[in-house]
N, C-alpha and C. Protein backbone atom coordinates (compact mmCIF):
# COMPACT_ATOMS: atom_id res chain seq x y z
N UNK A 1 20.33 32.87 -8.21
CA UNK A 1 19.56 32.54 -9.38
C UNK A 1 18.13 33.02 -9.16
N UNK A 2 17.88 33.70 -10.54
CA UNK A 2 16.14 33.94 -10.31
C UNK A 2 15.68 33.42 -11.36
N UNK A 3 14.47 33.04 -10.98
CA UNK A 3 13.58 32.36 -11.83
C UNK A 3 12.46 32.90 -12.66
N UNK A 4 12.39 33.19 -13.55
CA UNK A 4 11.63 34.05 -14.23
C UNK A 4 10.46 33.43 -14.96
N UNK A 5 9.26 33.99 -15.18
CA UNK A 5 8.21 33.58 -16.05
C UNK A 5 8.44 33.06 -17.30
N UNK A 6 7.78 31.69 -17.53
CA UNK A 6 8.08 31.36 -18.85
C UNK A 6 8.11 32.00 -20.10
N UNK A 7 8.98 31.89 -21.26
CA UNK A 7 8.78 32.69 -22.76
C UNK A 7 9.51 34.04 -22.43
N UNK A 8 10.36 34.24 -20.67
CA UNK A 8 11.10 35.01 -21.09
C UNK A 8 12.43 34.97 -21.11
N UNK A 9 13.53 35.62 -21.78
CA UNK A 9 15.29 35.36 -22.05
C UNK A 9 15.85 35.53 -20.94
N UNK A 10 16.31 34.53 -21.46
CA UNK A 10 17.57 33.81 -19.81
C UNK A 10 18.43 34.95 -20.42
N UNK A 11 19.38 35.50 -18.73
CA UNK A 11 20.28 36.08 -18.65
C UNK A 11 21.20 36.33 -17.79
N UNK A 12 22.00 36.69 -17.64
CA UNK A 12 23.39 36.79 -16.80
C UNK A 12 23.71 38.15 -16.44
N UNK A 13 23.64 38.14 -15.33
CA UNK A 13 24.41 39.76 -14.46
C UNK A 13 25.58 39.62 -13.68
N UNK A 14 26.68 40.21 -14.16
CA UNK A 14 27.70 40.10 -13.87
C UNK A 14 28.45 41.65 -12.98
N UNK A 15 28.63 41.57 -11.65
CA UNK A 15 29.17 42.77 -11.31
C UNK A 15 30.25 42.32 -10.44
N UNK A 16 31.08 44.02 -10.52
CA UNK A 16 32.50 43.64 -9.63
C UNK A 16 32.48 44.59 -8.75
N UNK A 17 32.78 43.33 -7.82
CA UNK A 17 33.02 44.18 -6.16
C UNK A 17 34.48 43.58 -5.62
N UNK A 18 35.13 43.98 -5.71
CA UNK A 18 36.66 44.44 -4.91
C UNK A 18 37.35 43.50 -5.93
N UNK A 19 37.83 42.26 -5.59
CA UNK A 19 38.15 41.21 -6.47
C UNK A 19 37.41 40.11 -7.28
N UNK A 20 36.26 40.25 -6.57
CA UNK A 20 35.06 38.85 -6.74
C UNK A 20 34.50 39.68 -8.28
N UNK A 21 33.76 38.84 -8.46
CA UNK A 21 32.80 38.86 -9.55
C UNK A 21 31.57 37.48 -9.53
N UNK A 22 30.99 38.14 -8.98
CA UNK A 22 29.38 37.40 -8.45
C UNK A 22 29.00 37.73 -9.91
N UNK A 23 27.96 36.97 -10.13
CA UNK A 23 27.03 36.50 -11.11
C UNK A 23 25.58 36.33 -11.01
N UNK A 24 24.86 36.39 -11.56
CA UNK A 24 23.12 36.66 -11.01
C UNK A 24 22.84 35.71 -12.42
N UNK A 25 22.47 34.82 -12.04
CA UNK A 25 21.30 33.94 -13.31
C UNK A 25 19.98 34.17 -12.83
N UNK A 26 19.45 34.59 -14.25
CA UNK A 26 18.01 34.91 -14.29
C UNK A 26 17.63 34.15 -15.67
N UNK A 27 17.03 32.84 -14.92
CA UNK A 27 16.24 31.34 -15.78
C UNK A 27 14.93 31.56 -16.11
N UNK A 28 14.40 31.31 -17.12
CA UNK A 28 12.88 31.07 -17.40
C UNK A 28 12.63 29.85 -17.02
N UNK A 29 11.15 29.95 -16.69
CA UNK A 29 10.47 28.66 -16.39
C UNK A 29 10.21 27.88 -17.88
N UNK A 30 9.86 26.68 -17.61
CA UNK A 30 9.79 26.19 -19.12
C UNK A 30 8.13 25.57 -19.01
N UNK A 31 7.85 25.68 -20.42
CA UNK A 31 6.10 25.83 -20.80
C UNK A 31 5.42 24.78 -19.64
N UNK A 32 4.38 25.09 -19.39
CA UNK A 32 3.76 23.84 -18.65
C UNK A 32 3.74 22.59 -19.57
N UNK A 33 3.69 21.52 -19.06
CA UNK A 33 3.70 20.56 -19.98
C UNK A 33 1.98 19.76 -19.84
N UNK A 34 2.33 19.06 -20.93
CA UNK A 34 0.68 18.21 -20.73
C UNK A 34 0.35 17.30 -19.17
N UNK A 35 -0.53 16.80 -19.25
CA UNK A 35 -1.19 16.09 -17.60
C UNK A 35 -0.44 15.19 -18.12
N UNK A 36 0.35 14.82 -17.36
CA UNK A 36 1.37 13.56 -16.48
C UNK A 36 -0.23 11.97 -16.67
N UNK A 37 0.48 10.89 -16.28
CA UNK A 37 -0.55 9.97 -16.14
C UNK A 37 -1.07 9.86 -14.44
N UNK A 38 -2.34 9.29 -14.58
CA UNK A 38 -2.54 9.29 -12.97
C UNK A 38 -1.86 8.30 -12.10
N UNK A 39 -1.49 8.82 -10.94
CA UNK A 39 -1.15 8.15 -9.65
C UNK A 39 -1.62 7.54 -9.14
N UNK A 40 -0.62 6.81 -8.30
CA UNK A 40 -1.45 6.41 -7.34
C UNK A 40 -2.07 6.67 -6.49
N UNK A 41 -2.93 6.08 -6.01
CA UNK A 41 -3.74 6.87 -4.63
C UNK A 41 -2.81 6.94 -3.53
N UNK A 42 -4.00 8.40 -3.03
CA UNK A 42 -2.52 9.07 -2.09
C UNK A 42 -2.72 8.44 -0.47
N UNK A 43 -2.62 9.02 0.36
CA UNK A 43 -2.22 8.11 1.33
C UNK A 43 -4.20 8.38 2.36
N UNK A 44 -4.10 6.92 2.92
CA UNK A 44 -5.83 7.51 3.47
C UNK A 44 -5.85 7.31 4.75
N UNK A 45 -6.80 8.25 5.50
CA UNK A 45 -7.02 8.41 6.87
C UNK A 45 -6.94 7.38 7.83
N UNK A 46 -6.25 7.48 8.73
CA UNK A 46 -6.36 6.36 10.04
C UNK A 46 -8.15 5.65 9.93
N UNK A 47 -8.89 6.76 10.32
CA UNK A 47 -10.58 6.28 10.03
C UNK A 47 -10.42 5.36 8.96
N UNK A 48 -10.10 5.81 7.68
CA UNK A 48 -10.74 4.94 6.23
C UNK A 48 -10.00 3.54 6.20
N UNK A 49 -8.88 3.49 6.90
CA UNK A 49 -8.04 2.20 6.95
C UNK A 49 -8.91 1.20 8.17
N UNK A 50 -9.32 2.15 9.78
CA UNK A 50 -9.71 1.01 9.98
C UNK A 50 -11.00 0.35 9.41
N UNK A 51 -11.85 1.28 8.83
CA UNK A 51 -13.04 0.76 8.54
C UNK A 51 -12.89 0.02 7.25
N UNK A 52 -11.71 -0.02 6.45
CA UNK A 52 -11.39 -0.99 5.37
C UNK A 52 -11.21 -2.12 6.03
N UNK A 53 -10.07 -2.56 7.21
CA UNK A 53 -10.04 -3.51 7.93
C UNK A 53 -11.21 -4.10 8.73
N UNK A 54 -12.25 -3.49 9.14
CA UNK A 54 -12.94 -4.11 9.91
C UNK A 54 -14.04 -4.72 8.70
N UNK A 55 -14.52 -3.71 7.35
CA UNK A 55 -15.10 -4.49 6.57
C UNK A 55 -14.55 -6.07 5.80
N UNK A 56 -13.07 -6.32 5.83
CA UNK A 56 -12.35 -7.06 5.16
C UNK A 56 -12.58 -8.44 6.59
N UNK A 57 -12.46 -7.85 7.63
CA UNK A 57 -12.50 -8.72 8.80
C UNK A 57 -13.98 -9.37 8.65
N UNK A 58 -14.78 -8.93 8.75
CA UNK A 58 -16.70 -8.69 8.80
C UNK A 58 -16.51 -9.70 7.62
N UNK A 59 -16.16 -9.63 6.73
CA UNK A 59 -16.49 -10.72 5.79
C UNK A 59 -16.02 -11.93 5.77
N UNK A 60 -14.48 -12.05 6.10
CA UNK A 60 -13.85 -13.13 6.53
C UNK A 60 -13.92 -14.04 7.66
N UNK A 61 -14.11 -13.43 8.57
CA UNK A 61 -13.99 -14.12 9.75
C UNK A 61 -14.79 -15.08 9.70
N UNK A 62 -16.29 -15.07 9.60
CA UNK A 62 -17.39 -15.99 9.73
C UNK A 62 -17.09 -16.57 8.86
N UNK A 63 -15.88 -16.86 7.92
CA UNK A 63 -16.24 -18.06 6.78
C UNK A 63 -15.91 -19.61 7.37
N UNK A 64 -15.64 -19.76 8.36
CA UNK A 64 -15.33 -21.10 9.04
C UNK A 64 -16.36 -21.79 9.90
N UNK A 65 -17.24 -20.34 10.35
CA UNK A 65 -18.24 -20.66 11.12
C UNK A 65 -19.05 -21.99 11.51
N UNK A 66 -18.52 -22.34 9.86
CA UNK A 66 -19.73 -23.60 10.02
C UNK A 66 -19.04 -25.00 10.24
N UNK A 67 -17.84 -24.89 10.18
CA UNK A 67 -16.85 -26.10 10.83
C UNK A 67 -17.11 -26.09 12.27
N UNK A 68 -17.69 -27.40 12.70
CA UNK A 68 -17.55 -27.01 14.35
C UNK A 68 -16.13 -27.68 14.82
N UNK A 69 -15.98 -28.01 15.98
CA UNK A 69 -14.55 -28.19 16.51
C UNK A 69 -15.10 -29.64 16.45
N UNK A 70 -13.51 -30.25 16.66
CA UNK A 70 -14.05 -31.66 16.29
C UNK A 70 -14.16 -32.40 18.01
N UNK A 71 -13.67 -31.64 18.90
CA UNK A 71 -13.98 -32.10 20.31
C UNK A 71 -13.78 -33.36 20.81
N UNK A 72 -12.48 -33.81 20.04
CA UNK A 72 -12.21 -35.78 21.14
C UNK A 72 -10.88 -35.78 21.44
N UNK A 73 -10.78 -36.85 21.88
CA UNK A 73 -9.20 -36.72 23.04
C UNK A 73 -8.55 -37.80 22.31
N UNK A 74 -7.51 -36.97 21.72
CA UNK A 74 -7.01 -38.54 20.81
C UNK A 74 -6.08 -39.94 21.87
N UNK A 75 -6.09 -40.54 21.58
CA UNK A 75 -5.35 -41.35 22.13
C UNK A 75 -3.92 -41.78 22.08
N UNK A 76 -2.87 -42.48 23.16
CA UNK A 76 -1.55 -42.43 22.41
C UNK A 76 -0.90 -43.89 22.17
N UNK A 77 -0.94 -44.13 21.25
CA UNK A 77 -0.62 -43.63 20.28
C UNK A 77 -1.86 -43.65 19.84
N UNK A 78 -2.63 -42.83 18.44
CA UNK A 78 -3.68 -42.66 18.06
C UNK A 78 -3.66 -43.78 16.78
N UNK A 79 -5.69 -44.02 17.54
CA UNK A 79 -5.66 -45.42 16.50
C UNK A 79 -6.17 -45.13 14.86
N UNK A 80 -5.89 -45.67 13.65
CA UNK A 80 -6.35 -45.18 12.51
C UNK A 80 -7.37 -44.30 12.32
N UNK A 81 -8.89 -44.91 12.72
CA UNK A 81 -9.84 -44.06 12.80
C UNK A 81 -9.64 -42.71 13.35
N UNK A 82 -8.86 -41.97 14.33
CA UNK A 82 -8.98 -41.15 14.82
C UNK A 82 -7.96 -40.00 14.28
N UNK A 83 -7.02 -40.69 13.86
CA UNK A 83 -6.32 -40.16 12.63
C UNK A 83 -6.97 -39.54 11.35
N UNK A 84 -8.11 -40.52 10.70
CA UNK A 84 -8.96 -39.85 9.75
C UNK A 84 -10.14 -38.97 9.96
N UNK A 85 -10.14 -39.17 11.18
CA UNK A 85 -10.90 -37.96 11.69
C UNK A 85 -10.85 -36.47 11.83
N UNK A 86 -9.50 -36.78 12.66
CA UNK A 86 -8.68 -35.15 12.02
C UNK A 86 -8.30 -34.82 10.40
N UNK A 87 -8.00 -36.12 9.77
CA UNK A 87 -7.66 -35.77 8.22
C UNK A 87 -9.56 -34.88 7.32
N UNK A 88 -10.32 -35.66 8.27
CA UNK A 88 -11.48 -35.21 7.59
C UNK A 88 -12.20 -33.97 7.83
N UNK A 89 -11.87 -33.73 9.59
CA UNK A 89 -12.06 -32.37 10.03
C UNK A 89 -11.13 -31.32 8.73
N UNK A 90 -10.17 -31.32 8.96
CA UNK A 90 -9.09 -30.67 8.29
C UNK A 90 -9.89 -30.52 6.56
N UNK A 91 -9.97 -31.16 5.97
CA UNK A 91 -10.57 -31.34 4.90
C UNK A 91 -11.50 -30.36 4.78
N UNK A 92 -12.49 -30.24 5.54
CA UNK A 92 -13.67 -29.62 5.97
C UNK A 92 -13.62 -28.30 6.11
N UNK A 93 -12.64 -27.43 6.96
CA UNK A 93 -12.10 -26.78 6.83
C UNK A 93 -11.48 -26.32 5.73
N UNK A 94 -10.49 -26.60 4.72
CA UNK A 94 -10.10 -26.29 3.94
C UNK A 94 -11.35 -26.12 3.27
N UNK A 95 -11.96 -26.84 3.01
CA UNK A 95 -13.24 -26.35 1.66
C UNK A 95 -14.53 -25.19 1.83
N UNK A 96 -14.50 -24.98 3.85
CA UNK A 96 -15.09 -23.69 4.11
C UNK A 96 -14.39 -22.64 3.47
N UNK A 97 -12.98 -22.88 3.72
CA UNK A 97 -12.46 -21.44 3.83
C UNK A 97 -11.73 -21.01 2.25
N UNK A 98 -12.35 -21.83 1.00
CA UNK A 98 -12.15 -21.80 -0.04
C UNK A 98 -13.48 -20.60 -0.52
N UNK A 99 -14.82 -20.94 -0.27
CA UNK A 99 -16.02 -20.11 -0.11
C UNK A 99 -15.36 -19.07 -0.72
């Protein structure tokens, strides 16, 4: 098969050699068509990914910062108070990392 420039007539070549009869298609291309819609973005550099990650990191990380650790040794079994202590640490946390 050959492929021919658009707007010109498709055709068929037909020749005989011993018993066979091979065939030759000769196709036109068909008109260009209008711009397609855009894609997606195509694929990006090892570089541009990590520096997407390290900016995404750079912003996140420090959002807890300001929770400090709550630093006590619970007891066993642990007595109420110390129970709401962690419920309140925890709390605390959650509403940094809402920011």
């Amino acid at each position: 098969m050959t492929t021919l420039p658009a707007g010109g007539a498709a055709n068929v070549i037909a020749s005989v050699t011993g018993n066979r009869l091979p065939l030759t298609f000769k196709i036109p291309q068909g008109a260009e068509g209008p711009t397609g819609a855009t894609g997606q973005p195509g694929e990006v550099t090892l570089t541009d990914l990590n520096n997407a990650v390290l900016n995404v990191l750079s912003q996140s990380s420090n959002i807890s910062n300001s929770v400090l650790p709550l630093s006590m040794t619970v007891n066993d079994p642990p007595p109420q108070v110390e129970v709401q202590q962690i419920v309140n640490k925890v709390d605390e946390l959650i509403l940094a990392l809402r920011r």
